[in-house]
PDB file of N, CA and C in Angstrom:
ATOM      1  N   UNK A   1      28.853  -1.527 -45.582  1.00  0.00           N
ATOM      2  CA  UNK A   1      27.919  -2.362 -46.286  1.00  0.00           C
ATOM      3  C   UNK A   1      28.280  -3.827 -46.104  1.00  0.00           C
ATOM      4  N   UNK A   2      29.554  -3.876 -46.410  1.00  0.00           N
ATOM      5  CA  UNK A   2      30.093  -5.660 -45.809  1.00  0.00           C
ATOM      6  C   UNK A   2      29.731  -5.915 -44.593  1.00  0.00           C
ATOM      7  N   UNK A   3      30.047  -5.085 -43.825  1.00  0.00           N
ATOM      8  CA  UNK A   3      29.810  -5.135 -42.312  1.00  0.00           C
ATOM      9  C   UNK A   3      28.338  -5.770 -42.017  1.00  0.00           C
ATOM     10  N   UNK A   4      27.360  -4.835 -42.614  1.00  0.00           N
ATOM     11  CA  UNK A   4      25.890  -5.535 -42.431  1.00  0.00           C
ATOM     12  C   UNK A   4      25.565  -6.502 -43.013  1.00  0.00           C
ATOM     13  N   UNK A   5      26.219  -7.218 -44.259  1.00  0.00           N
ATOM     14  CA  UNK A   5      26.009  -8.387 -44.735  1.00  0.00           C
ATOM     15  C   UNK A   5      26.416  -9.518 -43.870  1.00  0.00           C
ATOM     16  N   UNK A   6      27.568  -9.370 -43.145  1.00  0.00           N
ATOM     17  CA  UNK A   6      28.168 -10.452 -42.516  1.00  0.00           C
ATOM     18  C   UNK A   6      27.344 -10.425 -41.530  1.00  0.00           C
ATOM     19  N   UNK A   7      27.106  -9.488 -40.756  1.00  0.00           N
ATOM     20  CA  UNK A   7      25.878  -9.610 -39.496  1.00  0.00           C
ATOM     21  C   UNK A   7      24.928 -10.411 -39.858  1.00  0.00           C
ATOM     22  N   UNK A   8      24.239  -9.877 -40.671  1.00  0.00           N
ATOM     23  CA  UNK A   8      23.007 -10.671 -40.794  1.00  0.00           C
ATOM     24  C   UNK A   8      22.985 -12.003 -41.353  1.00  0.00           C
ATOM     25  N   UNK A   9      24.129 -12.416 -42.268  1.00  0.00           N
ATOM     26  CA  UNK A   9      24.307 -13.741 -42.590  1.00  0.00           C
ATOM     27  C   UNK A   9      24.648 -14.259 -40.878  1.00  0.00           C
ATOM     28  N   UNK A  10      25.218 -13.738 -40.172  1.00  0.00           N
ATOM     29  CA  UNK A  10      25.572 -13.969 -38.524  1.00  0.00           C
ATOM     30  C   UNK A  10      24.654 -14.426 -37.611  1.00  0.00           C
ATOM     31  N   UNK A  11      23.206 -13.487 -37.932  1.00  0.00           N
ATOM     32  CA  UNK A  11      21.707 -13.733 -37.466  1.00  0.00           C
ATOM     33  C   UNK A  11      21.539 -14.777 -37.708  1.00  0.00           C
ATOM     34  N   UNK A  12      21.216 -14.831 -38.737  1.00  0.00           N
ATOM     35  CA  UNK A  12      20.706 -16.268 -39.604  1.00  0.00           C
ATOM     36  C   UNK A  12      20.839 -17.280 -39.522  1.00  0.00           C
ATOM     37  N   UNK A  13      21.851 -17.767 -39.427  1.00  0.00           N
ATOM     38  CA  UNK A  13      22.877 -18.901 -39.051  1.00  0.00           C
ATOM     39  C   UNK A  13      22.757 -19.282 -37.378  1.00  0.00           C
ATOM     40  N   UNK A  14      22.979 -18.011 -36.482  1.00  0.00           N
ATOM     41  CA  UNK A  14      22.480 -18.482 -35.490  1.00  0.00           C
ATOM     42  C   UNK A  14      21.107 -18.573 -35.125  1.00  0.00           C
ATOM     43  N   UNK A  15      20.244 -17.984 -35.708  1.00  0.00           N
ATOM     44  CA  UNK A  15      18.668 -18.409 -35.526  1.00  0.00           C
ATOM     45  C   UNK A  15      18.148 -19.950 -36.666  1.00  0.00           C
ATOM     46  N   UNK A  16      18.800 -20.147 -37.285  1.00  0.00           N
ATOM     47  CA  UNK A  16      18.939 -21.656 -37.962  1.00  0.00           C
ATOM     48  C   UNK A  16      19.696 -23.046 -37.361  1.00  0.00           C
ATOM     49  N   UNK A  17      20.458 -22.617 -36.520  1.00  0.00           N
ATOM     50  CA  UNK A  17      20.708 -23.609 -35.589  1.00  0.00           C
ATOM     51  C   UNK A  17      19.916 -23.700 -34.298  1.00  0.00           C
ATOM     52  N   UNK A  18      19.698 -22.686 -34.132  1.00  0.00           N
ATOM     53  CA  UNK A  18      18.592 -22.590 -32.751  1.00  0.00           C
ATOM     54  C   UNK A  18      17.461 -23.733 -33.136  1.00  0.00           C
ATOM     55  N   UNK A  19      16.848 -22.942 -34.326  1.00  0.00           N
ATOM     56  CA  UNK A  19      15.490 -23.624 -34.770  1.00  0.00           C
ATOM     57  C   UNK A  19      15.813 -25.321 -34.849  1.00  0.00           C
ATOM     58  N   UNK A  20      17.279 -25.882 -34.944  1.00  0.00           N
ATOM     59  CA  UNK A  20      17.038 -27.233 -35.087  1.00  0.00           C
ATOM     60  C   UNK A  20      17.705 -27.885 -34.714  1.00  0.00           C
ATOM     61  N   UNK A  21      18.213 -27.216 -33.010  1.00  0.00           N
ATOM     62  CA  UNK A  21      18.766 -27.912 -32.154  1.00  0.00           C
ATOM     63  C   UNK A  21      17.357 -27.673 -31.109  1.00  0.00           C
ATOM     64  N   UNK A  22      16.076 -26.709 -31.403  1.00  0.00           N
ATOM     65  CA  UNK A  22      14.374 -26.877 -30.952  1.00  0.00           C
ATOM     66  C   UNK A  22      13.676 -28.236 -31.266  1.00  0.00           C
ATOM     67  N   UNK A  23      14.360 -28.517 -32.566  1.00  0.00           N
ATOM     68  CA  UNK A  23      13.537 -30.095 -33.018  1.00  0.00           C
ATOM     69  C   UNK A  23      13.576 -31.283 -32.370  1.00  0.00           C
ATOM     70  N   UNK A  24      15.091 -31.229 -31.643  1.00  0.00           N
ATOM     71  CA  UNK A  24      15.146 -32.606 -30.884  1.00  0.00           C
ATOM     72  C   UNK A  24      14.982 -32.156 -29.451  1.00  0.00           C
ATOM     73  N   UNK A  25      14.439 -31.241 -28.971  1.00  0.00           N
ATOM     74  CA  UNK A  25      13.712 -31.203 -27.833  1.00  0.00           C
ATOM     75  C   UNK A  25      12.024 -31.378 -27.612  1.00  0.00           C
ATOM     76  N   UNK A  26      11.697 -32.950 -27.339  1.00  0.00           N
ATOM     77  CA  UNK A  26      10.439 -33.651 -27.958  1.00  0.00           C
ATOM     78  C   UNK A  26      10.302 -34.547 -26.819  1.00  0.00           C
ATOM     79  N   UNK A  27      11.628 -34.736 -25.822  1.00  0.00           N
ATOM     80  CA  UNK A  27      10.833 -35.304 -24.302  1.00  0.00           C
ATOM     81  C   UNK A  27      10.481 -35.045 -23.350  1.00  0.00           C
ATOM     82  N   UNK A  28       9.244 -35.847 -22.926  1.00  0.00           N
ATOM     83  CA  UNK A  28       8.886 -35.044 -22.099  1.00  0.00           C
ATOM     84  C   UNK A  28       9.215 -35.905 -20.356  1.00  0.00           C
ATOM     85  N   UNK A  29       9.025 -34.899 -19.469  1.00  0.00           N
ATOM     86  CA  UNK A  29       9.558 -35.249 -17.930  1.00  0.00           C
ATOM     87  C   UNK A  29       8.492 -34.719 -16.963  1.00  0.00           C
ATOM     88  N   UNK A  30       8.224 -35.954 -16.308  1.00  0.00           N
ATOM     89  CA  UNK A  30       7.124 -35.764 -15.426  1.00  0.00           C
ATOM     90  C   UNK A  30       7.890 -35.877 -13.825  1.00  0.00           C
ATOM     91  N   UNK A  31       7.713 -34.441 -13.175  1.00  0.00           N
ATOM     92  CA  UNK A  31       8.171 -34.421 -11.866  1.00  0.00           C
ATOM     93  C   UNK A  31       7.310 -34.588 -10.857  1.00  0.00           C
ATOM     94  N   UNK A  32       7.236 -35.123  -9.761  1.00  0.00           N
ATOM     95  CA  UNK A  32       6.327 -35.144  -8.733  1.00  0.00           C
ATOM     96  C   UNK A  32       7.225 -35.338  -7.302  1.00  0.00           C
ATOM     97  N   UNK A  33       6.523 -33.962  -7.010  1.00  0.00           N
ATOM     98  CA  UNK A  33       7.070 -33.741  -5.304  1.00  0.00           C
ATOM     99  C   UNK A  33       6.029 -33.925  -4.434  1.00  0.00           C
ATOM    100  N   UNK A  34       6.224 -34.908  -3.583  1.00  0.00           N
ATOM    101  CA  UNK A  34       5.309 -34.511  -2.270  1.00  0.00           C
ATOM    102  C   UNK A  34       5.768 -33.361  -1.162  1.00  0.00           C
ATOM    103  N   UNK A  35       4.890 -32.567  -0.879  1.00  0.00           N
ATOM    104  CA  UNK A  35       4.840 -31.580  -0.216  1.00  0.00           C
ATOM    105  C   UNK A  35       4.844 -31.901   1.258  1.00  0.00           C
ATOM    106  N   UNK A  36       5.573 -31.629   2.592  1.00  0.00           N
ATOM    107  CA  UNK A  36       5.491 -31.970   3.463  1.00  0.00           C
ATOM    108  C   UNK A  36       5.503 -30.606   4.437  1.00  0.00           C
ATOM    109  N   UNK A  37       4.236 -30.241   4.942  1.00  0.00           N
ATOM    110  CA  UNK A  37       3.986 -28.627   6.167  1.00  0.00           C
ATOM    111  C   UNK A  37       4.684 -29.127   7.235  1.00  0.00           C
ATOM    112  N   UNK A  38       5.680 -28.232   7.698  1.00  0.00           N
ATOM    113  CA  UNK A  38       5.712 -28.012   8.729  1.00  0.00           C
ATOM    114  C   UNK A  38       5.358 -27.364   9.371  1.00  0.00           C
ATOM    115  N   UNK A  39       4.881 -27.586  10.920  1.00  0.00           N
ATOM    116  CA  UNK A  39       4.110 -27.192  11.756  1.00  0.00           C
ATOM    117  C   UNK A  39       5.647 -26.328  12.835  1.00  0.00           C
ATOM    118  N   UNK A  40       5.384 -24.794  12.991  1.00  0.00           N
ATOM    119  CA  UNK A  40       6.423 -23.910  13.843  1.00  0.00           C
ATOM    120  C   UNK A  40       5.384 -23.929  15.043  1.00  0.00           C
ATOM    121  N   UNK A  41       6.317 -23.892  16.313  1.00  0.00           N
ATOM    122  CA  UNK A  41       5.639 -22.759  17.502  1.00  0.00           C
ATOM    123  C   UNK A  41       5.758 -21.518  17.042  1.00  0.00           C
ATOM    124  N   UNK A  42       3.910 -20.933  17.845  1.00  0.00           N
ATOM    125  CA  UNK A  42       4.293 -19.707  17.509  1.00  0.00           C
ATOM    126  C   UNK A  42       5.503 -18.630  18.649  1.00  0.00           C
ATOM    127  N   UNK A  43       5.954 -18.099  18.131  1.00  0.00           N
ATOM    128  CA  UNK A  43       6.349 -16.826  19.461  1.00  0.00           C
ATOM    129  C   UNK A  43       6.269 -15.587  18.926  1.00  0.00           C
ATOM    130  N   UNK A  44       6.543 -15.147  20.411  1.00  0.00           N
ATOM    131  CA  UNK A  44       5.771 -13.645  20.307  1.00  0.00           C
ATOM    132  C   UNK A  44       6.818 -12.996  19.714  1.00  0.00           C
ATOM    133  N   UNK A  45       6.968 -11.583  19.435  1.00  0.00           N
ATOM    134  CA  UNK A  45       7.999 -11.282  18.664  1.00  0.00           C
ATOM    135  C   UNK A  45       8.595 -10.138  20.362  1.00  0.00           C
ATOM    136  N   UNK A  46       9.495  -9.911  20.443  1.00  0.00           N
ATOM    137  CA  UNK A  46      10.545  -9.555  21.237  1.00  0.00           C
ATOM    138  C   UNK A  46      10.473  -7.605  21.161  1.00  0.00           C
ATOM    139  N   UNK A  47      10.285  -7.216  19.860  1.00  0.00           N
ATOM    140  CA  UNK A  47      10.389  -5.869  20.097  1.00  0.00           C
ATOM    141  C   UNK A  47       9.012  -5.272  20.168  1.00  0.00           C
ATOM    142  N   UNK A  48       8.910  -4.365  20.879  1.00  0.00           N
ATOM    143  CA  UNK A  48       8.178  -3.450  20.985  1.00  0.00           C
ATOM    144  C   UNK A  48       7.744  -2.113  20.311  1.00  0.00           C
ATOM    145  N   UNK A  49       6.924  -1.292  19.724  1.00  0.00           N
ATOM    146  CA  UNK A  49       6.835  -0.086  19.045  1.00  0.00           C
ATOM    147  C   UNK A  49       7.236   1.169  20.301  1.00  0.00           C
ATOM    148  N   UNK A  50       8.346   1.793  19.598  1.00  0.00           N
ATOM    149  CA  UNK A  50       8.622   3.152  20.081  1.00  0.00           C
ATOM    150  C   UNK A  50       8.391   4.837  19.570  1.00  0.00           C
ATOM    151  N   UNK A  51       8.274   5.284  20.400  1.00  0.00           N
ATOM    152  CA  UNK A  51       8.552   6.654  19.847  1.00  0.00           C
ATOM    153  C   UNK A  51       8.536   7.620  20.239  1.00  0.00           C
ATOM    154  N   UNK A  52       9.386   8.159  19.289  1.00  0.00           N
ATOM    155  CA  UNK A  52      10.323   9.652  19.666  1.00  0.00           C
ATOM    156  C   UNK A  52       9.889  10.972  18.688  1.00  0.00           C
ATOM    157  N   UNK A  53       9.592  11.514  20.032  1.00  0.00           N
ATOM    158  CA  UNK A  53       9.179  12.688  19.711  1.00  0.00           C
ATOM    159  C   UNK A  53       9.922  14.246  19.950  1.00  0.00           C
ATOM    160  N   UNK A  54       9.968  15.201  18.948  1.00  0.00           N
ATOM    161  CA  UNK A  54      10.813  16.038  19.412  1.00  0.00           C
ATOM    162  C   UNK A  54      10.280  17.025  20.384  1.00  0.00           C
ATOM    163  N   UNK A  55      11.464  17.188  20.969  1.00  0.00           N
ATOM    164  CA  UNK A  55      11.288  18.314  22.484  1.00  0.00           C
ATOM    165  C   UNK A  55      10.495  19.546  22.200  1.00  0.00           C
ATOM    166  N   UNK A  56       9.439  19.182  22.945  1.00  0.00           N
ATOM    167  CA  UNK A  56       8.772  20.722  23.097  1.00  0.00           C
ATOM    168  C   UNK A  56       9.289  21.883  24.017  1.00  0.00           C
ATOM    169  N   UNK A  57       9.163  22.741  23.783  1.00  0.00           N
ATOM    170  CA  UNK A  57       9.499  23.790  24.591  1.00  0.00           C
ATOM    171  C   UNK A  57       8.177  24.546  24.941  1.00  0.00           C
ATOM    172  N   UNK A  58       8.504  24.202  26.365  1.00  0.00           N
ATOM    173  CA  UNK A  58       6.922  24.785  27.441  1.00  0.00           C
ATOM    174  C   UNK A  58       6.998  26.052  27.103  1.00  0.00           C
ATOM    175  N   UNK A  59       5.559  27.342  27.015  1.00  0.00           N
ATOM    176  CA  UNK A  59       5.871  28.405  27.160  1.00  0.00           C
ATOM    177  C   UNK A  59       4.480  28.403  27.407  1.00  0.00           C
ATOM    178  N   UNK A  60       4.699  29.765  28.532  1.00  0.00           N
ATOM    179  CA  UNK A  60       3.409  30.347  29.408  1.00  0.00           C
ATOM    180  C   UNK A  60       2.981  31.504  28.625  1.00  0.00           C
ATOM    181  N   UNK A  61       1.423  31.205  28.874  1.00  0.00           N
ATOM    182  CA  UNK A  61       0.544  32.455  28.441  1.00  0.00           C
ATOM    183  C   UNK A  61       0.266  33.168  28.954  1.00  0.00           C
ATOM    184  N   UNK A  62       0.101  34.887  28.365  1.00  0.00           N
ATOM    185  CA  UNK A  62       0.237  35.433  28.947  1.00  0.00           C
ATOM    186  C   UNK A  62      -1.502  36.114  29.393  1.00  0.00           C
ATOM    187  N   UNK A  63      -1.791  36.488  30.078  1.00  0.00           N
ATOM    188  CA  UNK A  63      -3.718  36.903  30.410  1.00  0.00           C
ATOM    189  C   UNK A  63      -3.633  37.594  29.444  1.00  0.00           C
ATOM    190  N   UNK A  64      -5.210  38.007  28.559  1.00  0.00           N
ATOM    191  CA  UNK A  64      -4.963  39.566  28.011  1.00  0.00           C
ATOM    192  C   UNK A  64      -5.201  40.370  28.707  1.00  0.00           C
ATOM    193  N   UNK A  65      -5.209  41.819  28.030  1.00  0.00           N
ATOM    194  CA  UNK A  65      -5.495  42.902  29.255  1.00  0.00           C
ATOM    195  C   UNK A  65      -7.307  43.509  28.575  1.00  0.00           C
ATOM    196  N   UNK A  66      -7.320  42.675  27.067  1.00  0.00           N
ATOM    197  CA  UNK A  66      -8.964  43.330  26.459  1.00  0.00           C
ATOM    198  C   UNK A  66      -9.850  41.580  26.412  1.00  0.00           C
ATOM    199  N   UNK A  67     -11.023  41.442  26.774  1.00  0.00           N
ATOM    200  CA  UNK A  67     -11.557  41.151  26.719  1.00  0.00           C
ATOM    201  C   UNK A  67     -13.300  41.094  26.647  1.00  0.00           C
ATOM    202  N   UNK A  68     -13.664  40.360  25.604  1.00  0.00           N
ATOM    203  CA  UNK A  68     -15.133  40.551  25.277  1.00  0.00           C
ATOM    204  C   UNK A  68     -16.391  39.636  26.110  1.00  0.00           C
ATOM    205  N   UNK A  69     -17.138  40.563  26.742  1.00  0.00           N
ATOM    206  CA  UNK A  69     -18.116  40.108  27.113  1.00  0.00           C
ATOM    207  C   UNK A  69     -18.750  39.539  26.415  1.00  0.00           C
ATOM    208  N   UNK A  70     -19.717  38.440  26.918  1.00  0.00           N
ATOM    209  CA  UNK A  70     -21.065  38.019  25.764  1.00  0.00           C
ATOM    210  C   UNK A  70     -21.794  37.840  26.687  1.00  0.00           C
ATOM    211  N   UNK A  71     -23.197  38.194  26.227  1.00  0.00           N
ATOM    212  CA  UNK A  71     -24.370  37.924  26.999  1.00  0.00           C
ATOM    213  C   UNK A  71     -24.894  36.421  26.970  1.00  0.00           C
ATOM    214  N   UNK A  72     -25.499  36.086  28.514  1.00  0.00           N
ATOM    215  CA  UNK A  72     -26.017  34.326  28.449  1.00  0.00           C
ATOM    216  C   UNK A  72     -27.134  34.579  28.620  1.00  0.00           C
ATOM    217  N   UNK A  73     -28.171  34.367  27.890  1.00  0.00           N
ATOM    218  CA  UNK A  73     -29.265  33.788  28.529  1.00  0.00           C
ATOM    219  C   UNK A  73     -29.864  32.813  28.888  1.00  0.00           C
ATOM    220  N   UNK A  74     -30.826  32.870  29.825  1.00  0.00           N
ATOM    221  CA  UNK A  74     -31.435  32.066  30.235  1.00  0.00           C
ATOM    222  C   UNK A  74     -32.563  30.971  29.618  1.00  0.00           C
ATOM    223  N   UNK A  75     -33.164  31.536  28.095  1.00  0.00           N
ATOM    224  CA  UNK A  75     -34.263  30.575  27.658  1.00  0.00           C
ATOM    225  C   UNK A  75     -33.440  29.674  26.336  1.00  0.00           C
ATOM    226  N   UNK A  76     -33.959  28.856  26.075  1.00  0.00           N
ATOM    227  CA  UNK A  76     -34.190  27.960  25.430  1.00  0.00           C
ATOM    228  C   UNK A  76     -34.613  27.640  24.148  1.00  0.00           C
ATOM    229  N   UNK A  77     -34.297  27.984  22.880  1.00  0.00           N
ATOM    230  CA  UNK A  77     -35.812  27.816  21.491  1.00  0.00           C
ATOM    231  C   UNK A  77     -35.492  26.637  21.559  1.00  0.00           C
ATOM    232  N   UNK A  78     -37.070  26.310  20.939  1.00  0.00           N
ATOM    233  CA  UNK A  78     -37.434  24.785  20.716  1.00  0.00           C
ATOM    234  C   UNK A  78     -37.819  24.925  19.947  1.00  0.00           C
ATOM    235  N   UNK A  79     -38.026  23.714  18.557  1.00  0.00           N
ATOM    236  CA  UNK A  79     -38.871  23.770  17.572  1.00  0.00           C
ATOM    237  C   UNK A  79     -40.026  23.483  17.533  1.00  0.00           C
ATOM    238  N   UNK A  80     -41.040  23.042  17.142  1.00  0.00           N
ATOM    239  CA  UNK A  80     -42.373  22.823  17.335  1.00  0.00           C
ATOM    240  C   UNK A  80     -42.161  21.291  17.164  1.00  0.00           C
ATOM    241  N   UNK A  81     -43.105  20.192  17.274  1.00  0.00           N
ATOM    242  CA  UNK A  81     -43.422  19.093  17.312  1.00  0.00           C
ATOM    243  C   UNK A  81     -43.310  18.247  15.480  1.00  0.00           C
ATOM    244  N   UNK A  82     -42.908  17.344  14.952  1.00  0.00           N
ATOM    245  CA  UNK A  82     -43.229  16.939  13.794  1.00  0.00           C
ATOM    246  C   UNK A  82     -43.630  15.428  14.208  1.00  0.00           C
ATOM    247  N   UNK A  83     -44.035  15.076  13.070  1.00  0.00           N
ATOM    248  CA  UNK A  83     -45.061  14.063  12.889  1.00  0.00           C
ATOM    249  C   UNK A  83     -43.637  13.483  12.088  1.00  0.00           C
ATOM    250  N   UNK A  84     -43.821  11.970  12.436  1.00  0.00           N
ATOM    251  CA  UNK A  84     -42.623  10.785  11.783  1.00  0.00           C
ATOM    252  C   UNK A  84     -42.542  10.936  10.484  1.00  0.00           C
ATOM    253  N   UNK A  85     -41.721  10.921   9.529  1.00  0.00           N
ATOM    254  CA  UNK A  85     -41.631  10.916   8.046  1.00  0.00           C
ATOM    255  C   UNK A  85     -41.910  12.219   7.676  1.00  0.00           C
ATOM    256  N   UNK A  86     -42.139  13.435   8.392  1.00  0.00           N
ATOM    257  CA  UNK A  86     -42.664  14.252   7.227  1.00  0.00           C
ATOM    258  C   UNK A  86     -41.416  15.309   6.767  1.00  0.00           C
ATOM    259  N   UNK A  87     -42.054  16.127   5.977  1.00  0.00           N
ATOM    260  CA  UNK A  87     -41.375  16.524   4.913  1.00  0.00           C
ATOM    261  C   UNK A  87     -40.990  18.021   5.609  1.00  0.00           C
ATOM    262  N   UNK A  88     -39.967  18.478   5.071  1.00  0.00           N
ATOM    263  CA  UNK A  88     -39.142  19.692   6.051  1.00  0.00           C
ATOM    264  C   UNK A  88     -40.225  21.393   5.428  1.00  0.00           C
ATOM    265  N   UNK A  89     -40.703  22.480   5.943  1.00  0.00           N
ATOM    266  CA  UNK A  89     -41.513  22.959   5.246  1.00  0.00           C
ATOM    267  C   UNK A  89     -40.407  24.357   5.503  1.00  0.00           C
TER     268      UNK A  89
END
């Protein structure tokens, strides 16, 4: 219980000097820099993008021995003719 009394009388005291060593900070300071660009050459930059990729390992296919026919024909469907803008029926 002492313990927290002395603390906070501890607070206090230092937030009461704070507050009025704040009072005599009341001048004010006006800085002014002139800014001066410098102008670089450009250059190119020196490295290049690489890359590494990991090793494949070739492997041959083999034919199958089943395979499916499909039939090709020869014609064509077409749709019929529409007129610009119209509507899908």
């Amino acid at each position: 219980m002492k313990l927290r009394y002395i603390t906070s009388l501890a607070v206090a005291l230092a937030t009461a000097g704070i507050a009025g060593a704040a009072d005599d900070l009341t001048k004010e300071i006006t800085v002014e820099k002139d800014i001066v660009p410098q102008e670089r050459e450009a250059s190119r930059l020196n490295r290049t993008p690489s890359l590494s990729l990991p090793k494949i390992d070739m492997k041959r296919l083999r034919w199958s021995d089943t395979a499916v026919p499909a039939p090709v024909t020869n014609s064509i469907s077409l749709l019929p003719p529409a007129s610009y803008a119209s509507t899908m029926t």
